[in-house]
Protein backbone atom coordinates (compact mmCIF):
# COMPACT_ATOMS: atom_id res chain seq x y z
CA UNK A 1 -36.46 67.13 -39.54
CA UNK A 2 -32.81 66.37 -40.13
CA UNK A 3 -30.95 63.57 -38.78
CA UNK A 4 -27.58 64.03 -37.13
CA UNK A 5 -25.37 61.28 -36.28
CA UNK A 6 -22.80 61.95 -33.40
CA UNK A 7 -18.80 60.84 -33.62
CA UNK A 8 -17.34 61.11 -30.32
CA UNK A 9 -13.80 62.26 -30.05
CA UNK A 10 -13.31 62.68 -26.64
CA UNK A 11 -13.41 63.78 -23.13
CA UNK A 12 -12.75 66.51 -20.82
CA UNK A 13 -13.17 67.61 -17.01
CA UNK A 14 -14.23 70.91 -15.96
CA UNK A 15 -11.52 72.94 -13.95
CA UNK A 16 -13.06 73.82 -10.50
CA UNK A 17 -14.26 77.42 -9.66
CA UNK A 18 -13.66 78.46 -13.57
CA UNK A 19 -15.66 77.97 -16.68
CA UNK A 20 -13.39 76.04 -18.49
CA UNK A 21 -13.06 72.70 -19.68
CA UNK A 22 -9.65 71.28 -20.09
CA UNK A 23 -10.23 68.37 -23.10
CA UNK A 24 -7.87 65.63 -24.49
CA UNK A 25 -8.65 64.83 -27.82
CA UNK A 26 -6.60 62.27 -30.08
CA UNK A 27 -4.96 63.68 -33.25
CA UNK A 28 -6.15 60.85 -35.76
CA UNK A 29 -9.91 60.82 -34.88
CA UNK A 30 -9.61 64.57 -35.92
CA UNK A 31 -7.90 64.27 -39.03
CA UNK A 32 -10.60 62.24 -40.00
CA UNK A 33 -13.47 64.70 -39.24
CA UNK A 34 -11.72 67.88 -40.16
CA UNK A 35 -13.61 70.16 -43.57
CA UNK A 36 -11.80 72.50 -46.02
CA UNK A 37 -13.17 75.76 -46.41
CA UNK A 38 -11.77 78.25 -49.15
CA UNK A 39 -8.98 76.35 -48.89
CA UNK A 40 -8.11 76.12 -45.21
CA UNK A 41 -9.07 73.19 -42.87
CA UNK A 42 -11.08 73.76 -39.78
CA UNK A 43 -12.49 71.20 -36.93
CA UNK A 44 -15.84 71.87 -35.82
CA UNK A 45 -16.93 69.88 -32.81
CA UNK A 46 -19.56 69.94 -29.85
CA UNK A 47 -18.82 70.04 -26.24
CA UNK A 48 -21.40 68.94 -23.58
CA UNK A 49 -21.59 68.27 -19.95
CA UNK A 50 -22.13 65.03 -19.47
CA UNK A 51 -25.44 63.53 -17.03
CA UNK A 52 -22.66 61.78 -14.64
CA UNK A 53 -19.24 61.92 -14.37
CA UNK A 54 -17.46 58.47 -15.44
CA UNK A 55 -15.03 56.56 -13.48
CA UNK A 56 -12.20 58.66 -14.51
CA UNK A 57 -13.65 61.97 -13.10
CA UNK A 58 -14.60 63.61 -16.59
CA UNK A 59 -17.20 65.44 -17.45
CA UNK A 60 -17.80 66.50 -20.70
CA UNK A 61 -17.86 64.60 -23.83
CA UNK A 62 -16.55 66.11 -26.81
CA UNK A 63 -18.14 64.61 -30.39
CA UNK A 64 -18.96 66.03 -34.27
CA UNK A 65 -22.07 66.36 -36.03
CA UNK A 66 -22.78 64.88 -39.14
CA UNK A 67 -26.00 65.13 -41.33
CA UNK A 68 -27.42 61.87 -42.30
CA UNK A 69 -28.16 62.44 -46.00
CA UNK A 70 -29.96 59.28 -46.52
CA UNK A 71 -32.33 59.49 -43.46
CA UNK A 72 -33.50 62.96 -44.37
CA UNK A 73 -37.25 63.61 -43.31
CA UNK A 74 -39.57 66.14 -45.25
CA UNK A 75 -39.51 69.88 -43.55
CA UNK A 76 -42.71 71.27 -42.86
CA UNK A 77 -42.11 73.44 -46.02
CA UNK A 78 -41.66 69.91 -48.11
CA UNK A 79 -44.94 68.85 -47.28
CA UNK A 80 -47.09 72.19 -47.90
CA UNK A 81 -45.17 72.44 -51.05
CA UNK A 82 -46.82 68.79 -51.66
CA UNK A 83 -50.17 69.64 -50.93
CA UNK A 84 -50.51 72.74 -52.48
CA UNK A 85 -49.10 70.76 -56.11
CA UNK A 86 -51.84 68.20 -55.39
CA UNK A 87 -54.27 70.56 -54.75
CA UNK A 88 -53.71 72.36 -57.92
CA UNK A 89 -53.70 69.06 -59.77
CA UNK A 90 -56.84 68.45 -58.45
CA UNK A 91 -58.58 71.26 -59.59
CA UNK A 92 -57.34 71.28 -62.87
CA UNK A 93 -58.56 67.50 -62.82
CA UNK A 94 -61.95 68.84 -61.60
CA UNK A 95 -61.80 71.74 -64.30
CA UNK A 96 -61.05 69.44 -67.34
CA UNK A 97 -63.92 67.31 -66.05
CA UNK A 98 -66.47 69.97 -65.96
CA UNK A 99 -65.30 71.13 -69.62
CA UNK A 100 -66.47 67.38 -70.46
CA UNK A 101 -69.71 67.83 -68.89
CA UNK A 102 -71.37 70.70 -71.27
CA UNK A 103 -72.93 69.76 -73.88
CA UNK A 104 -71.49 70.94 -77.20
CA UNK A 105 -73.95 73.96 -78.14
CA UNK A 106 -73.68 73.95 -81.83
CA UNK A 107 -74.96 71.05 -83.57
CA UNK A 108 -76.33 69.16 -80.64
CA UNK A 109 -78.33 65.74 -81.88
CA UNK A 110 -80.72 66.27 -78.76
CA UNK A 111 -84.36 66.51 -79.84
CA UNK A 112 -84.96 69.76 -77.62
């Protein structure tokens, strides 16, 4: 499962009787979370209602996303890809040992 670690960049309060969410957001936090893409710069960010409103009568919470690289857990994929490698290690493992288990046919010093 990947690891996400939030930045907050602001606030907002939602406009009564509308949908809409009038946020304030300060110009250097952005500038520092911003991405180029094909040469153009874009801000993506997350908005969400917050559980209670704070003392200044706000409501959302405005914040960016950022993948934690170094915290990275296996995927389920990962992990079958894992066991199916050890499991074919294993049976070659088992296969070499049963190739030392025959007796060698020609020339054999056994008495019988």
């Amino acid at each position: 499962m990947k690891k996400y670690t939030k930045s907050y960049i602001g606030k907002g309060t939602a406009v009564k009787g509308m949908d809409i969410v009038k946020v304030t957001l300060k110009v250097e936090e952005l500038l520092k979370v911003t991405h180029k893409f094909e040469g153009v710069e874009y801000l993506t960010f997350e908005l969400a209602k917050m559980q209670n409103t704070d003392d200044y009568g706000r409501t959302h919470t405005a914040y960016v996303s950022v993948r934690d690289a170094a915290t990275e857990e296996e995927t389920p994929t990962d992990k079958a890809d894992k066991k199916a490698a050890k499991a074919a290690t294993k049976k070659a493992e088992k296969k070499a040992a049963k190739k030392e288990l025959v007796p060698e046919e020609a020339g054999s010093e056994l008495p019988f």
